[in-house]
PDB file of N, CA and C in Angstrom:
ATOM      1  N   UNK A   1       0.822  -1.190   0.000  1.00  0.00           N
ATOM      2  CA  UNK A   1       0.000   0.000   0.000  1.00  0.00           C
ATOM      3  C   UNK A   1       0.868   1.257   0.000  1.00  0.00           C
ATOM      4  N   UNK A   2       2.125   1.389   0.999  1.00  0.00           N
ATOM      5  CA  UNK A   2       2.748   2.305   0.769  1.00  0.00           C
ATOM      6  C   UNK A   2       3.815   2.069   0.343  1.00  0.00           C
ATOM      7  N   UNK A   3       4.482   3.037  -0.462  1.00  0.00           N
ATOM      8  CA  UNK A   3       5.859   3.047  -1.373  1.00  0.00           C
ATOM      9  C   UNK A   3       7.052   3.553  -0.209  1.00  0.00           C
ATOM     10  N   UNK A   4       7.996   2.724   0.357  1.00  0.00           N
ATOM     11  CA  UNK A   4       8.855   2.934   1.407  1.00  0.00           C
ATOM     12  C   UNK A   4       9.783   4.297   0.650  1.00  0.00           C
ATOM     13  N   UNK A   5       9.798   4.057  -0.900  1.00  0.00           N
ATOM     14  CA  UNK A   5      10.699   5.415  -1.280  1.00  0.00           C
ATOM     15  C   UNK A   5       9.645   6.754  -1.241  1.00  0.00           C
ATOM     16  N   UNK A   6       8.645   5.912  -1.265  1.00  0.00           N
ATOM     17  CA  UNK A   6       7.906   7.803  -1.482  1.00  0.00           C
ATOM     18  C   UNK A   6       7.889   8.612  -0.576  1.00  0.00           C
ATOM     19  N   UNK A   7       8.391   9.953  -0.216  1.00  0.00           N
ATOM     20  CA  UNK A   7       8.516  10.852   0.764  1.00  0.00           C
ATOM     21  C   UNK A   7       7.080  10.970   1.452  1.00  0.00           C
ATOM     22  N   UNK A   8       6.497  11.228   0.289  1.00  0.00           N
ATOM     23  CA  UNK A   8       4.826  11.546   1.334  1.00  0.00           C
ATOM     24  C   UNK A   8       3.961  10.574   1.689  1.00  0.00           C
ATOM     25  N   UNK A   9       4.844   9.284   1.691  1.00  0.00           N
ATOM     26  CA  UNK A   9       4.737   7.915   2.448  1.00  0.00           C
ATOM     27  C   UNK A   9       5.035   8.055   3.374  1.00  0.00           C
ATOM     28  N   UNK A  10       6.223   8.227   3.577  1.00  0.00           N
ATOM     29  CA  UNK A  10       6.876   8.055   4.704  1.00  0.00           C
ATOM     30  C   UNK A  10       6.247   9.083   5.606  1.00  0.00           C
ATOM     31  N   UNK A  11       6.356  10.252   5.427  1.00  0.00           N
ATOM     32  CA  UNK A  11       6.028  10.648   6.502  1.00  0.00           C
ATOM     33  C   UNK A  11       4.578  11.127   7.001  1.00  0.00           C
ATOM     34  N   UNK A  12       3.953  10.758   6.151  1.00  0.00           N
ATOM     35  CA  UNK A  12       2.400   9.791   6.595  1.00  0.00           C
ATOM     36  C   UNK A  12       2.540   8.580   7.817  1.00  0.00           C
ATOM     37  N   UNK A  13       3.238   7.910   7.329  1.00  0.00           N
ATOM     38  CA  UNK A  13       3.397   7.080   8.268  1.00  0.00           C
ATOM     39  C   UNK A  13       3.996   7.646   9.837  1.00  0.00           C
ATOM     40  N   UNK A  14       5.140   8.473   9.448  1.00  0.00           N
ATOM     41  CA  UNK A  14       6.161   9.018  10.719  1.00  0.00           C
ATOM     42  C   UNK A  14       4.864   9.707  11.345  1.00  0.00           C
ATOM     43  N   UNK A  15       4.004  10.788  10.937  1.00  0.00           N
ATOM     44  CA  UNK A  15       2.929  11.378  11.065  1.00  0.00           C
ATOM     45  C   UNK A  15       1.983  10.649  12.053  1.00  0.00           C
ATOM     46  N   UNK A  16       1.688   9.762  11.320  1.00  0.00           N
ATOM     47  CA  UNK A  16       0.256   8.841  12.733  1.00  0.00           C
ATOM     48  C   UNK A  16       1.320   8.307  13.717  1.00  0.00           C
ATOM     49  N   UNK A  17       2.508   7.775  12.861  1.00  0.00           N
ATOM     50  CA  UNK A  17       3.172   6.846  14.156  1.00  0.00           C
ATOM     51  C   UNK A  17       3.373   7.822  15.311  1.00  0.00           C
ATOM     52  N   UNK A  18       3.576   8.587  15.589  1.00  0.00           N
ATOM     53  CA  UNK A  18       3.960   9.499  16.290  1.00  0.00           C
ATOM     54  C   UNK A  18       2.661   9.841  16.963  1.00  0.00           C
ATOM     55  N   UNK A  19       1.045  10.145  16.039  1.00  0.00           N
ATOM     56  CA  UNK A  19       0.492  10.839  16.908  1.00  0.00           C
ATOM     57  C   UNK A  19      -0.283   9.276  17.879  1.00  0.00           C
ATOM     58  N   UNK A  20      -0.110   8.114  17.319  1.00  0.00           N
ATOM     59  CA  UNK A  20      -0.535   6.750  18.267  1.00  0.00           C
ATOM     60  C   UNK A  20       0.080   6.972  19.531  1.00  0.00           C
ATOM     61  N   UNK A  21       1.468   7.381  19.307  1.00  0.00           N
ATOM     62  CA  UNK A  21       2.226   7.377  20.617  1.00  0.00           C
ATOM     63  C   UNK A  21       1.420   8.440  21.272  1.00  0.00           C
ATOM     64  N   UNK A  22       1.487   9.706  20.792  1.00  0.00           N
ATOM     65  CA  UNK A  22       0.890  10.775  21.807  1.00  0.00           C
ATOM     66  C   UNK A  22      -0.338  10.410  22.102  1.00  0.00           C
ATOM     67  N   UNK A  23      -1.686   9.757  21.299  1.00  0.00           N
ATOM     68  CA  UNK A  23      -2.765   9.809  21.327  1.00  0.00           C
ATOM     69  C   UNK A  23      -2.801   8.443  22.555  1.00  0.00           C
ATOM     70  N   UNK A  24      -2.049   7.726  22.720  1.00  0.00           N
ATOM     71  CA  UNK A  24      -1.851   6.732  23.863  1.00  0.00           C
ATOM     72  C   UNK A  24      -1.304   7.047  25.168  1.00  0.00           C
ATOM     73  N   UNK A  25      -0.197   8.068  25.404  1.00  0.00           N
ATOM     74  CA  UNK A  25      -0.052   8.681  26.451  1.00  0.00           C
ATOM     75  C   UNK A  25      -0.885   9.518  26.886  1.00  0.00           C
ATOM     76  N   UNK A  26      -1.382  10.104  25.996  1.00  0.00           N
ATOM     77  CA  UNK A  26      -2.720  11.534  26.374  1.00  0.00           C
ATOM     78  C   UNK A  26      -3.663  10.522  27.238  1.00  0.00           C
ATOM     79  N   UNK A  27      -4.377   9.102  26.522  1.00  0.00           N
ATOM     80  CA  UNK A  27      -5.667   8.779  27.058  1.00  0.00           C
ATOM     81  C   UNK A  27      -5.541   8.258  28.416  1.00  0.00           C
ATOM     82  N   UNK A  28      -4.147   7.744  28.559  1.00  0.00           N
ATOM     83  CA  UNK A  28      -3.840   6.924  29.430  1.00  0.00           C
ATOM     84  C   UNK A  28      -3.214   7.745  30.622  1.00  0.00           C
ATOM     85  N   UNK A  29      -2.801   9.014  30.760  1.00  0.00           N
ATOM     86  CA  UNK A  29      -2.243  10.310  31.369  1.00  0.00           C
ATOM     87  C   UNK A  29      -2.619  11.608  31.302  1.00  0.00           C
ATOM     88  N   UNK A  30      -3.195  11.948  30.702  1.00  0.00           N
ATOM     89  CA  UNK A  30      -3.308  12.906  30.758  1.00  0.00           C
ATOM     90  C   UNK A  30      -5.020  13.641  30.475  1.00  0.00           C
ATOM     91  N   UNK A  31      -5.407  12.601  30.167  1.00  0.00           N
ATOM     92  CA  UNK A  31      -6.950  12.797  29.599  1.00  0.00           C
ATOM     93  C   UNK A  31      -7.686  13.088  30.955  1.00  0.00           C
ATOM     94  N   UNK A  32      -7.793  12.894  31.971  1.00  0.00           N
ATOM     95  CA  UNK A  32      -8.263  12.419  33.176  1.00  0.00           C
ATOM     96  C   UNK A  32      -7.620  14.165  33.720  1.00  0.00           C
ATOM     97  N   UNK A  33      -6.832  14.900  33.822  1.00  0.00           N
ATOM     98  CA  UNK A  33      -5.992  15.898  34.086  1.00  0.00           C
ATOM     99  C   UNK A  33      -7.019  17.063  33.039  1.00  0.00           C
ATOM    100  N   UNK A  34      -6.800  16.699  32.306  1.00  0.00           N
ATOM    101  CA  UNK A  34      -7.428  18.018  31.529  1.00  0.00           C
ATOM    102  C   UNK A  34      -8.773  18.209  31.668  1.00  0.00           C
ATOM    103  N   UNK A  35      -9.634  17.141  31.608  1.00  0.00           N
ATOM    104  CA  UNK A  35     -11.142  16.584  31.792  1.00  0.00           C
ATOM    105  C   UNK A  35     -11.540  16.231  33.228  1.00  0.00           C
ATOM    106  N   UNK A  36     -11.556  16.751  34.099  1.00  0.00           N
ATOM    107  CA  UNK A  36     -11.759  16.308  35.601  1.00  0.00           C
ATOM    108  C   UNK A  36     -13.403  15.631  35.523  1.00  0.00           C
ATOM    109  N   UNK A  37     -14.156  15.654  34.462  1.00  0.00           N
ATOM    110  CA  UNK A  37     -15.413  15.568  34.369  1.00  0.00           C
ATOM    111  C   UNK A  37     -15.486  14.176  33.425  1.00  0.00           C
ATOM    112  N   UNK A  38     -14.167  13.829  32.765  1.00  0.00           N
ATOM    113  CA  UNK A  38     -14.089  12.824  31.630  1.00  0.00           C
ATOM    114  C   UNK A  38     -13.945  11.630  32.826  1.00  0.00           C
ATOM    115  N   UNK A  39     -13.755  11.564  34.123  1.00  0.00           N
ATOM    116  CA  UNK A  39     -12.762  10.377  34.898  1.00  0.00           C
ATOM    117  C   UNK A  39     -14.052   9.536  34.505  1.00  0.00           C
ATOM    118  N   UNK A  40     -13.263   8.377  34.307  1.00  0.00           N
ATOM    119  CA  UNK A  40     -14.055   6.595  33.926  1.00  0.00           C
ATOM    120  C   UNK A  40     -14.913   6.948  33.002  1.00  0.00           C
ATOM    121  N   UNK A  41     -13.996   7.619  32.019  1.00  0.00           N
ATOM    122  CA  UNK A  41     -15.479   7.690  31.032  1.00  0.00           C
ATOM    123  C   UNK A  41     -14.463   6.680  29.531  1.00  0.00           C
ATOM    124  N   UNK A  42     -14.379   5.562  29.893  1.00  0.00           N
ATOM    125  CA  UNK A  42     -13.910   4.845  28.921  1.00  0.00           C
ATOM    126  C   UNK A  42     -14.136   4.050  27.403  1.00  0.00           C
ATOM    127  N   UNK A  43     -15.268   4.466  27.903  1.00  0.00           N
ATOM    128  CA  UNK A  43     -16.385   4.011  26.001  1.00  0.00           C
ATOM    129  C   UNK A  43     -16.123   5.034  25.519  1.00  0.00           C
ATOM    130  N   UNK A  44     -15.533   6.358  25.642  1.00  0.00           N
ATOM    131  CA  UNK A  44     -15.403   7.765  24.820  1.00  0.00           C
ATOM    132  C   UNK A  44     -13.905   7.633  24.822  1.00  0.00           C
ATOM    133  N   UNK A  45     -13.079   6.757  24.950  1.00  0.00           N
ATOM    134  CA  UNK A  45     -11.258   7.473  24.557  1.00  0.00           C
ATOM    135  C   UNK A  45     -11.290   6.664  23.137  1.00  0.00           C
ATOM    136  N   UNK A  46     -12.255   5.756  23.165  1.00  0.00           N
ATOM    137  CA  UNK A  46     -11.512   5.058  21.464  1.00  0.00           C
ATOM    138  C   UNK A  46     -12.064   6.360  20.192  1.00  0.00           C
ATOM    139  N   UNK A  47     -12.918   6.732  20.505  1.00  0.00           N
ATOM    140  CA  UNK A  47     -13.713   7.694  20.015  1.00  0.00           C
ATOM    141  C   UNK A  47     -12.604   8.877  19.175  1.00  0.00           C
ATOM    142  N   UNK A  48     -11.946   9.270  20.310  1.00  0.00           N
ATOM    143  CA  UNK A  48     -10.603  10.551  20.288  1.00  0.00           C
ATOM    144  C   UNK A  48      -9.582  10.112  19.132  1.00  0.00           C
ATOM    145  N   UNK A  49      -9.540   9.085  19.588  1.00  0.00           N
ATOM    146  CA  UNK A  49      -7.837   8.498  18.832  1.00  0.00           C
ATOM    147  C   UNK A  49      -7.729   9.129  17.804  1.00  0.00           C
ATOM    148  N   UNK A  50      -8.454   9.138  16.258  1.00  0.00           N
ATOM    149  CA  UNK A  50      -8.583   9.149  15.206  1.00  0.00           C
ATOM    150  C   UNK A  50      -8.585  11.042  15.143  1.00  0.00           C
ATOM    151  N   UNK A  51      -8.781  11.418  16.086  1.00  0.00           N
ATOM    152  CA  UNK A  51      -8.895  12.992  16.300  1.00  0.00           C
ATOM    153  C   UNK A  51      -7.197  13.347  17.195  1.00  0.00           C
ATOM    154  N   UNK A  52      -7.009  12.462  17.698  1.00  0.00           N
ATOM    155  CA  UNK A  52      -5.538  12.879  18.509  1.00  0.00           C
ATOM    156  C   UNK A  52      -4.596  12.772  17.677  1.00  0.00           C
ATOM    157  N   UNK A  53      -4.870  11.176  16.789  1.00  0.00           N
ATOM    158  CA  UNK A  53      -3.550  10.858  16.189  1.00  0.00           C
ATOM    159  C   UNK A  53      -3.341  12.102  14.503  1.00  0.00           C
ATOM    160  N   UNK A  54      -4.150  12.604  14.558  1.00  0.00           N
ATOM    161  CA  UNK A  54      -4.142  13.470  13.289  1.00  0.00           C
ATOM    162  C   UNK A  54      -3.716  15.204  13.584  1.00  0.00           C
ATOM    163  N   UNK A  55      -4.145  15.506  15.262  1.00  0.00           N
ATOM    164  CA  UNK A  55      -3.858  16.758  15.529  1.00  0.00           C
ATOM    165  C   UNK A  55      -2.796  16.327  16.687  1.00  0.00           C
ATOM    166  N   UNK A  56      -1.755  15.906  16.665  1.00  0.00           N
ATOM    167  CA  UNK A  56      -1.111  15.546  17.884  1.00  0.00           C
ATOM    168  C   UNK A  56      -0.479  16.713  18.332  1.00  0.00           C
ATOM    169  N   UNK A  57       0.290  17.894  17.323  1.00  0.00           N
ATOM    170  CA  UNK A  57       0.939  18.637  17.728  1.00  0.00           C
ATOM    171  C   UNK A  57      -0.048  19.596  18.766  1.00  0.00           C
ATOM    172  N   UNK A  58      -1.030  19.985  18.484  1.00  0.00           N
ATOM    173  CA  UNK A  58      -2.176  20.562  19.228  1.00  0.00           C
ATOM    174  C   UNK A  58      -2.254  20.206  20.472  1.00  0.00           C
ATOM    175  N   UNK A  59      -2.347  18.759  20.717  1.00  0.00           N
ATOM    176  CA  UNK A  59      -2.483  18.317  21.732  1.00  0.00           C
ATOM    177  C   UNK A  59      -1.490  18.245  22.098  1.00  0.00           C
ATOM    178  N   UNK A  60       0.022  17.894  22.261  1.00  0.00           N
ATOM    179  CA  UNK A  60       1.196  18.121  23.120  1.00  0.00           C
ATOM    180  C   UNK A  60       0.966  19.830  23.658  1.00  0.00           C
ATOM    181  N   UNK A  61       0.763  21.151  22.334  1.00  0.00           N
ATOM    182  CA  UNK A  61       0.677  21.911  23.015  1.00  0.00           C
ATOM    183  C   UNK A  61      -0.275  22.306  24.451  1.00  0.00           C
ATOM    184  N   UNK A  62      -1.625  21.912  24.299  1.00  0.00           N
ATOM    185  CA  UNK A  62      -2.653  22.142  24.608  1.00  0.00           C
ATOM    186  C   UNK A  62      -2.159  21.520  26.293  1.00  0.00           C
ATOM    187  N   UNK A  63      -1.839  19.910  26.267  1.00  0.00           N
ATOM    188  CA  UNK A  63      -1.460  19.826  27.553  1.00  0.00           C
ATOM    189  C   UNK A  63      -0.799  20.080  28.187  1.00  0.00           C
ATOM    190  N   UNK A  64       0.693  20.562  27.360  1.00  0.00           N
ATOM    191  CA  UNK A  64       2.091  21.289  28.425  1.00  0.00           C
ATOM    192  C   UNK A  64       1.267  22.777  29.095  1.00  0.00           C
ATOM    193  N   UNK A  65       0.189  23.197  28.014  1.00  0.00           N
ATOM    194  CA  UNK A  65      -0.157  24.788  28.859  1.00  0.00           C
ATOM    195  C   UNK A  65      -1.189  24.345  29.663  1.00  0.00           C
ATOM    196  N   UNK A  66      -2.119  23.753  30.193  1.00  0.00           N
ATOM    197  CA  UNK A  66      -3.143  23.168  30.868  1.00  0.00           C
ATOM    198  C   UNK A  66      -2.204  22.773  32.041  1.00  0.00           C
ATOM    199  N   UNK A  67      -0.979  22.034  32.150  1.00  0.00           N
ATOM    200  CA  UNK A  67      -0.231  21.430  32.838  1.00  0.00           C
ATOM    201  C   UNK A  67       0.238  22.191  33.702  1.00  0.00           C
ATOM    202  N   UNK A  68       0.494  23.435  33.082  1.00  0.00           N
ATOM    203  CA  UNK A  68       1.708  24.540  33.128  1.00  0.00           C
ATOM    204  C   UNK A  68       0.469  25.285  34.110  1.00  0.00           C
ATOM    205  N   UNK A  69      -0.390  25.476  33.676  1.00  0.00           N
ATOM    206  CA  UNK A  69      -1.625  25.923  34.923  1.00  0.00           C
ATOM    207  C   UNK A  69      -2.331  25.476  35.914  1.00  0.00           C
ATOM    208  N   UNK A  70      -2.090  24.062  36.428  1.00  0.00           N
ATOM    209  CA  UNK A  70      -2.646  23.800  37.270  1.00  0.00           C
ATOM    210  C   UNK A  70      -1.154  23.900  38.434  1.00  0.00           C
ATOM    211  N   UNK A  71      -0.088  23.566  38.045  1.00  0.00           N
ATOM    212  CA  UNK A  71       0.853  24.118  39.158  1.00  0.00           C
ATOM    213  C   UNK A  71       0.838  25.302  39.607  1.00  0.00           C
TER     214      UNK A  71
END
């Protein structure tokens, strides 16, 4: 399906791979922190993924400043 030489393969791929990682630390750390109203709400994180793993940079920002405000 994807061409390992094609550039805008690759980093399609580098792209989600990256936001799985964030979109897996967020649900599992940090989701619960930002959402004090989301706790045990676990039928709604598969929901996100497909929204995390596509805006990840957003979301790294979004939680270092959320983070950065509750200290």
């Amino acid at each position: 399906m994807f061409d390992m030489y094609d550039p805008i393969a690759v980093g399609v791929m580098i792209w989600a791979g990256i936001g799985l990682v964030v979109a897996t630390a967020f649900l599992l750390f940090g989701f619960d922190r930002i959402d004090p109203g989301a706790h045990e709400a676990y039928a709604v994180r598969p929901l996100l993924v497909p929204g995390l793993v596509l805006l990840w940079p957003l979301v790294i920002w979004r939680w270092i400043i959320l983070s950065n405000e509750e200290r």
